[in-house]
C-alpha atoms as a PDB file:
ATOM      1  CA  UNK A   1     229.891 -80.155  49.012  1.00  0.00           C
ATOM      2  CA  UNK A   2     228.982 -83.453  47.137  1.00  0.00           C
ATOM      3  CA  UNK A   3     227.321 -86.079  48.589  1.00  0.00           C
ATOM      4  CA  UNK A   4     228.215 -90.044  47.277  1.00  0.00           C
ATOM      5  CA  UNK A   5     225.762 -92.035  45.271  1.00  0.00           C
ATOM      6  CA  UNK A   6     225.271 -94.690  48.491  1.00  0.00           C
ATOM      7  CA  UNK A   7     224.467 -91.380  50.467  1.00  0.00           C
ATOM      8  CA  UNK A   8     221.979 -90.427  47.664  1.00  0.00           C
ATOM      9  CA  UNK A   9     220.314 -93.200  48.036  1.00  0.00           C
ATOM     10  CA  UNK A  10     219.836 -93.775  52.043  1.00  0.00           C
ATOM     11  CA  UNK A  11     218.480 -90.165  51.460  1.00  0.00           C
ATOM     12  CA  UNK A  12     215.860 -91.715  48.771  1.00  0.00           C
ATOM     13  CA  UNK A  13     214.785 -94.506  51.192  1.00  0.00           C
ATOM     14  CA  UNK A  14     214.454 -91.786  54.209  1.00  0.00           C
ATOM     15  CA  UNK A  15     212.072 -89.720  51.594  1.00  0.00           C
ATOM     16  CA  UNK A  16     210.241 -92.318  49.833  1.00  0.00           C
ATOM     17  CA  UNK A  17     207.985 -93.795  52.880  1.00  0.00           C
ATOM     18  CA  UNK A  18     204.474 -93.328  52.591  1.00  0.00           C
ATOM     19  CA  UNK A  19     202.743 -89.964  52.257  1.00  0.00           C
ATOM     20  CA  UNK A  20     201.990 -87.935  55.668  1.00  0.00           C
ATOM     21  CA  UNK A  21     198.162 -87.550  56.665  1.00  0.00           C
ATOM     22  CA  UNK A  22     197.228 -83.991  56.826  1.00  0.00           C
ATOM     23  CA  UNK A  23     198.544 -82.169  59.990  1.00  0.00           C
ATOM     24  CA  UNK A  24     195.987 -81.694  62.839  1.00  0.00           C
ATOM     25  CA  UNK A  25     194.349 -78.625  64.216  1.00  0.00           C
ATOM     26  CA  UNK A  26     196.926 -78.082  67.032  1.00  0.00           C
ATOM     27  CA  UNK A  27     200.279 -79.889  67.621  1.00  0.00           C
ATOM     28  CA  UNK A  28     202.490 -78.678  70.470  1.00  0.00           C
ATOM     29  CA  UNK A  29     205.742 -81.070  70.136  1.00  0.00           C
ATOM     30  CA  UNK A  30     206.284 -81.194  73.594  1.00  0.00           C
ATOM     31  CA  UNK A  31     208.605 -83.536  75.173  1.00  0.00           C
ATOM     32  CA  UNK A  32     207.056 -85.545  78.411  1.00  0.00           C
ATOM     33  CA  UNK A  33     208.394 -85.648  81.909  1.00  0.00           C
ATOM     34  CA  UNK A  34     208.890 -89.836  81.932  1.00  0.00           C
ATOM     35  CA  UNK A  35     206.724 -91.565  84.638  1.00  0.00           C
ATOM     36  CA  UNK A  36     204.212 -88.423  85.397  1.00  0.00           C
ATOM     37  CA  UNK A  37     200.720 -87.894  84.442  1.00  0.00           C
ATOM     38  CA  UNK A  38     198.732 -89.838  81.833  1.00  0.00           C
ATOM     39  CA  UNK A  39     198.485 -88.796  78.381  1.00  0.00           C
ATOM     40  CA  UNK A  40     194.827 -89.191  77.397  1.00  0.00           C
ATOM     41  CA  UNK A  41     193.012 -89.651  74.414  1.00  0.00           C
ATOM     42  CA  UNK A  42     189.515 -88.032  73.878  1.00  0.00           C
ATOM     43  CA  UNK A  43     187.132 -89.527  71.087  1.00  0.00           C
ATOM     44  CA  UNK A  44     183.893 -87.401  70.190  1.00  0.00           C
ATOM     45  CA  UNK A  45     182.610 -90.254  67.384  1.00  0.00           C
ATOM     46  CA  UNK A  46     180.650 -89.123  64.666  1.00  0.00           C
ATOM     47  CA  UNK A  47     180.727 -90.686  60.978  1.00  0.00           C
ATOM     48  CA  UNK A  48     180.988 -86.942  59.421  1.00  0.00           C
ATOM     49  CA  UNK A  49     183.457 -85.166  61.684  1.00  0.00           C
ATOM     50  CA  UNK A  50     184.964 -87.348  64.526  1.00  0.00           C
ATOM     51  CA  UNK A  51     186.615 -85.018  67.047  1.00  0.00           C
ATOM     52  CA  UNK A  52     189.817 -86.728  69.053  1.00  0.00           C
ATOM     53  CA  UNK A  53     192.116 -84.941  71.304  1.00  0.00           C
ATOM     54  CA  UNK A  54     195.116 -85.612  73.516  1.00  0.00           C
ATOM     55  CA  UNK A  55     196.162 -84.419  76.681  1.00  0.00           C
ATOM     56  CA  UNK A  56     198.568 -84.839  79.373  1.00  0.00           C
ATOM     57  CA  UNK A  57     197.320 -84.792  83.082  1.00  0.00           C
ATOM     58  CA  UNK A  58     200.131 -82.926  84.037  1.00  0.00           C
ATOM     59  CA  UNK A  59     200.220 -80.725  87.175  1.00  0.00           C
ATOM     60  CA  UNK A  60     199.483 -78.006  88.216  1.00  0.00           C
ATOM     61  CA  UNK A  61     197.944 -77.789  85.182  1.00  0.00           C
ATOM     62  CA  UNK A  62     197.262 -80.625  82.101  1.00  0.00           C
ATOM     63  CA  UNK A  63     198.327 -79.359  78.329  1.00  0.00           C
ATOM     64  CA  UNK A  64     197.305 -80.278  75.520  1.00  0.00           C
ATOM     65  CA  UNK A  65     199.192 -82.191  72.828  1.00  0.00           C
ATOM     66  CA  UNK A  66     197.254 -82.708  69.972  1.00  0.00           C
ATOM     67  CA  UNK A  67     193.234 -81.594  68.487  1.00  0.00           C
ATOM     68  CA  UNK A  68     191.046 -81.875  65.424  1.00  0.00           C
ATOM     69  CA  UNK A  69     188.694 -83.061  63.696  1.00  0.00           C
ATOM     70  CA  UNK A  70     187.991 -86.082  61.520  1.00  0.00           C
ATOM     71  CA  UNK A  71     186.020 -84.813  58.029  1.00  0.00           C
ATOM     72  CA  UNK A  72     184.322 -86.855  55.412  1.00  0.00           C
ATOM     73  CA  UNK A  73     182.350 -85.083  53.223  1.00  0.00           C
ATOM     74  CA  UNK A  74     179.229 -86.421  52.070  1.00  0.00           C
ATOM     75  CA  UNK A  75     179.507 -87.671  49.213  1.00  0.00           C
ATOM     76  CA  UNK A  76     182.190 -90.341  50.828  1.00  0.00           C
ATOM     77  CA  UNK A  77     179.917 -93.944  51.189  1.00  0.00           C
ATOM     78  CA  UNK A  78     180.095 -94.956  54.927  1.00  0.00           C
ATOM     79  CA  UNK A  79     183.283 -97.296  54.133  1.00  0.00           C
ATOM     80  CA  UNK A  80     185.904 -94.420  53.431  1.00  0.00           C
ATOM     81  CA  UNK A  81     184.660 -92.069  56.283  1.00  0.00           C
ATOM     82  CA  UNK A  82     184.769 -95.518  58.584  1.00  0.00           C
ATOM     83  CA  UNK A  83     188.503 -96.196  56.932  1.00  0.00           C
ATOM     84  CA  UNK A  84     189.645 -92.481  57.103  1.00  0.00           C
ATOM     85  CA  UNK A  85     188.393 -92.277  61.270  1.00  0.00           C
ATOM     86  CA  UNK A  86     190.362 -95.809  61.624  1.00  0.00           C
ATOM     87  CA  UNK A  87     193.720 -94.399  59.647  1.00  0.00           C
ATOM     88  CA  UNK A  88     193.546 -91.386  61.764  1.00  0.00           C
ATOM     89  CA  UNK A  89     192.969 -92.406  65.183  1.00  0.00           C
ATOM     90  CA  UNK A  90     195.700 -95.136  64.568  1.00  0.00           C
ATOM     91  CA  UNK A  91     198.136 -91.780  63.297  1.00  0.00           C
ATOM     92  CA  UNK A  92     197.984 -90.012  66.342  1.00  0.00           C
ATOM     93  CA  UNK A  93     198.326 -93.447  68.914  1.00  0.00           C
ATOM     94  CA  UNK A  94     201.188 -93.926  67.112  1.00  0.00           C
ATOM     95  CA  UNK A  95     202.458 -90.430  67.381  1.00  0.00           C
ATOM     96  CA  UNK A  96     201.376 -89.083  71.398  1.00  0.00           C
ATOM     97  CA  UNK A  97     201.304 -92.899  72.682  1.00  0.00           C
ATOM     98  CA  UNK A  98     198.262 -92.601  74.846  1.00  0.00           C
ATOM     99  CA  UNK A  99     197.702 -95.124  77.886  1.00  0.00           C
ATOM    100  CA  UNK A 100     193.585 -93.929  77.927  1.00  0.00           C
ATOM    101  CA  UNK A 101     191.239 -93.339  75.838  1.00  0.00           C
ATOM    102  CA  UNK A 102     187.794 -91.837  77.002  1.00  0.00           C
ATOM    103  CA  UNK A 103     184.911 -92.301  74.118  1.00  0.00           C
ATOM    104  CA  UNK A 104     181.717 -90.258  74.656  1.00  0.00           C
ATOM    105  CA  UNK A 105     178.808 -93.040  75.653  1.00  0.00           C
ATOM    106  CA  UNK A 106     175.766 -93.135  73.419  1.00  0.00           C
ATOM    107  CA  UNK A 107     172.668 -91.418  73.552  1.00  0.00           C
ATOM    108  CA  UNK A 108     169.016 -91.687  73.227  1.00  0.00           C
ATOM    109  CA  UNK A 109     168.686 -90.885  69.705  1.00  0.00           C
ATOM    110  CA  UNK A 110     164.636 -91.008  68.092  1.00  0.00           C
ATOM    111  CA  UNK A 111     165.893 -91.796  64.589  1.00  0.00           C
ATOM    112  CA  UNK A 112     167.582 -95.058  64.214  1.00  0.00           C
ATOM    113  CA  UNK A 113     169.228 -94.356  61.109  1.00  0.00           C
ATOM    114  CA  UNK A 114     170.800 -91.758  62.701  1.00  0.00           C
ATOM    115  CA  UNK A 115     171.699 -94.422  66.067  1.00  0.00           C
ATOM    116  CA  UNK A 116     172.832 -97.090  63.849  1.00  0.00           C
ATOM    117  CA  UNK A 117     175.092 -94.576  61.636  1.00  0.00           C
ATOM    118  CA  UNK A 118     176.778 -92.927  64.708  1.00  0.00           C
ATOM    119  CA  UNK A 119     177.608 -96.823  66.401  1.00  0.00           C
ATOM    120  CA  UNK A 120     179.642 -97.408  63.036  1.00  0.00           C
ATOM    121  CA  UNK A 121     181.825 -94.421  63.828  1.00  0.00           C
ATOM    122  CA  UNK A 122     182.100 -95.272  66.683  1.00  0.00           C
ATOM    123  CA  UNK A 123     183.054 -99.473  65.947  1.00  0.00           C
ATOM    124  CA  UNK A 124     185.169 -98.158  63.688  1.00  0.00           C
ATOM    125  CA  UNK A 125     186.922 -95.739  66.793  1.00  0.00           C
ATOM    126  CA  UNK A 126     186.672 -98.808  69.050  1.00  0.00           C
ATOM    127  CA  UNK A 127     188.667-101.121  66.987  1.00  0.00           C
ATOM    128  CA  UNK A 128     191.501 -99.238  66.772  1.00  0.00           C
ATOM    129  CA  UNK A 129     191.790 -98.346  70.430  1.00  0.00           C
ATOM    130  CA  UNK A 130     191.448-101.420  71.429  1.00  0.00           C
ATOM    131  CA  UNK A 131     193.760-103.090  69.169  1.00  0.00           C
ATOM    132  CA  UNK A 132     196.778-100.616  70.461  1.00  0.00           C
ATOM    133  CA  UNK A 133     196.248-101.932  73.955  1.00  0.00           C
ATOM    134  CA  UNK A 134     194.629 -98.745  75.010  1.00  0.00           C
ATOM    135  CA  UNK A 135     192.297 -98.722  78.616  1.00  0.00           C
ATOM    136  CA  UNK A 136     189.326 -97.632  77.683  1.00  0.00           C
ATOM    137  CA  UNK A 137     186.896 -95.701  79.759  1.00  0.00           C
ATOM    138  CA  UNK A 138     183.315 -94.391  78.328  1.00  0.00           C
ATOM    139  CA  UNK A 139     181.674 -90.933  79.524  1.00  0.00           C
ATOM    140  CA  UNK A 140     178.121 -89.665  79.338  1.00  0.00           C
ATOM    141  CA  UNK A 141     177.833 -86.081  77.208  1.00  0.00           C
ATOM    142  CA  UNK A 142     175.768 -84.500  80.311  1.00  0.00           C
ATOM    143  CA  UNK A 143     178.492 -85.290  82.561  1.00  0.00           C
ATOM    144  CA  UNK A 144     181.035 -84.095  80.672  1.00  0.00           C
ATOM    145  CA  UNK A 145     178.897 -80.275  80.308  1.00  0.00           C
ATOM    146  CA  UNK A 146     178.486 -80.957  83.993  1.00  0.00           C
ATOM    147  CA  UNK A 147     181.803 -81.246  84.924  1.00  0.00           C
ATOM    148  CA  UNK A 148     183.691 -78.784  82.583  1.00  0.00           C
ATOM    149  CA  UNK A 149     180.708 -76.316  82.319  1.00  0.00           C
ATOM    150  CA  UNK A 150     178.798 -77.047  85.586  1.00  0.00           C
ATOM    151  CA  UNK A 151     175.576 -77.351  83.773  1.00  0.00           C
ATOM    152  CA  UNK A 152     174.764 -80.350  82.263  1.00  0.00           C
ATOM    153  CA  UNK A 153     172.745 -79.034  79.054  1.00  0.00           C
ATOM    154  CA  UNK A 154     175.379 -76.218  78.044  1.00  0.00           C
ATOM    155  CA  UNK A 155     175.939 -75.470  74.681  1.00  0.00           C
ATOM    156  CA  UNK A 156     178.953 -76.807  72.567  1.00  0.00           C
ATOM    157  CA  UNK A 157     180.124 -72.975  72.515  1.00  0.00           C
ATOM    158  CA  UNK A 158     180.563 -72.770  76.252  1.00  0.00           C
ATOM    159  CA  UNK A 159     182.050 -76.173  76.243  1.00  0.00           C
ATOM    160  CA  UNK A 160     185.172 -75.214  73.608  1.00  0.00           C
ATOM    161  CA  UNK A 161     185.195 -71.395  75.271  1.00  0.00           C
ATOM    162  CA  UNK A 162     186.149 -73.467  78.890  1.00  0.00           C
ATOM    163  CA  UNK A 163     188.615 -76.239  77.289  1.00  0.00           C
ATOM    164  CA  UNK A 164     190.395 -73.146  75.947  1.00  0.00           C
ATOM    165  CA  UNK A 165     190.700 -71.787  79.068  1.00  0.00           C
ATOM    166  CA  UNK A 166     191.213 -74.606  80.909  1.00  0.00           C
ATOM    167  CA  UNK A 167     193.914 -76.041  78.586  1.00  0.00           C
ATOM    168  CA  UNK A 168     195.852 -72.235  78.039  1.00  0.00           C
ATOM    169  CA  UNK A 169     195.189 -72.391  74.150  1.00  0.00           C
ATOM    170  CA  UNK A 170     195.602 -69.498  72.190  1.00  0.00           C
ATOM    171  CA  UNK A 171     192.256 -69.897  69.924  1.00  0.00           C
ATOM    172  CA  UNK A 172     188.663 -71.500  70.706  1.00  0.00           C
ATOM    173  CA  UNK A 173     189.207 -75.099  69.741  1.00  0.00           C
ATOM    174  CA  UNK A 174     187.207 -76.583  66.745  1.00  0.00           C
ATOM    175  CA  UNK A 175     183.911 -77.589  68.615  1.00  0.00           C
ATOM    176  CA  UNK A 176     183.777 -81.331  67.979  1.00  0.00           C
ATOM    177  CA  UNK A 177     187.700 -81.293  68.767  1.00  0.00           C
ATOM    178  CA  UNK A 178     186.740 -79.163  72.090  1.00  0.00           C
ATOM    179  CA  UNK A 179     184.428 -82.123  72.941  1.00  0.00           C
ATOM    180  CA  UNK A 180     187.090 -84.719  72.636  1.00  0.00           C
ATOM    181  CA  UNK A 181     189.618 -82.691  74.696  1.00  0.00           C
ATOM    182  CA  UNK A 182     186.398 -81.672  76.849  1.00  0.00           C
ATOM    183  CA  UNK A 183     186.163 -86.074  77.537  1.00  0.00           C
ATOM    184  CA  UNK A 184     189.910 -86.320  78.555  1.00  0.00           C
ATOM    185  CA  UNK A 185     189.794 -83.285  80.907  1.00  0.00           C
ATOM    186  CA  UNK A 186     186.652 -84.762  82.694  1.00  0.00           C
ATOM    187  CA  UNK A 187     188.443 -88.287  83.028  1.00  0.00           C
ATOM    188  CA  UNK A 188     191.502 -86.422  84.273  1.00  0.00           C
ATOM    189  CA  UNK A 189     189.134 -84.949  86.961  1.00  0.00           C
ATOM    190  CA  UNK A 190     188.101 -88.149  87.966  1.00  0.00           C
ATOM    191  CA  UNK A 191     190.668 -90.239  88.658  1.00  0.00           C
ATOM    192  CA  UNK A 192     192.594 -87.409  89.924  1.00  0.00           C
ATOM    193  CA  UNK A 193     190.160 -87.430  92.897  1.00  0.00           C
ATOM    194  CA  UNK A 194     187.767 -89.900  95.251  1.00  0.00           C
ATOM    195  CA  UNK A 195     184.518 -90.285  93.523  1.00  0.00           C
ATOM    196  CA  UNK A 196     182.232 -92.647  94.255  1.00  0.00           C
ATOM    197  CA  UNK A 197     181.034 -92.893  91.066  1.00  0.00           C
ATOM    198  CA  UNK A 198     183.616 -94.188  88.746  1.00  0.00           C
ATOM    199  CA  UNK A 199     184.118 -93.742  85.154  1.00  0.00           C
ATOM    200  CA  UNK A 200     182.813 -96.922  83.225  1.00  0.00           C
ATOM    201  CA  UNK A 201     185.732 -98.672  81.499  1.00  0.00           C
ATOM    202  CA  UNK A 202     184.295-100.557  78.480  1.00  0.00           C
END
């Protein structure tokens, strides 16, 4: 069956938008009960492999949407890894329209190369999720062991073996991408219950 040259062309301008990023680590396509549960975005910032994850606080059970893992290699310069963490992050608000984002809080680092590098992953993170209108809530890494693990110095292994179980995935999770879905489970935790001490919203 032929097809007329003003159909040809609306075909050509469907086609010729700009190239797709690379697809993430997991990405269910599931459609979303309107008005119930959060979906929540998790942000594990690092300059070299940013993890991010996306969940919905559905019950009985949340599920996740989306996982992966942000990689620069390094010979990038700080400027494309801080450009490739902002085009990403911006991809998938766009595509799982989060209402929260939880960003893991900073820690005592000795080296301040290493402190200064890690708070321009996560400006970069910040600037983006703030600018799509995003609440955002910041958790400590101990806390986060603590309340996925139950032991607040647990290893990153034990932290993606208990997202995939808590989440029903079929594979362990890529470890900084466990750690970003690990940050959106614990803030689903928290405001699904009384605590007395609330997450800090930054």
């Amino acid at each position: 069956m032929g097809i007329t040259v003003q159909q040809f062309n609306r075909m050509k301008e469907r086609l010729g938008g700009p190239p797709r990023a690379a697809a993430p680590v997991l990405e269910t396509g599931l459609r979303l009960p309107a008005g119930k549960g959060q979906v929540i975005l998790g942000v594990d910032p690092s300059l070299r492999r940013t993890g991010y994850g996306v969940i919905h606080s559905a019950k009985p059970s949340p599920r996740a949407l989306t996982c992966g893992a942000i990689a620069c290699p390094a010979a990038w310069p700080h400027s494309r890894c801080l450009a490739r963490i902002a085009e990403t992050l911006s991809d998938v608000i766009r595509r799982h329209r989060p209402t929260v984002c939880v960003i893991e809080g900073l820690f005592y680092a000795q080296n301040l190369q290493t402190a200064l590098t890690l708070g321009e992953a996560r400006g970069a993170a910040l600037s983006v999720i703030a600018g799509a209108g995003l609440e955002i809530y910041e958790l400590a890494p101990r806390k986060v062991k603590q309340a996925i693990v139950g032991y607040g110095a647990a290893q990153k292994s034990a932290v993606a073996k208990m997202v995939q179980r808590m989440l029903n995935l079929a594979e362990i999770p890529d470890p900084d991408a466990a750690d970003a879905l690990a940050l959106a489970l614990t803030h689903a935790q928290e405001t699904g219950r009384y605590s007395l001490n609330a997450p800090k919203r930054i």
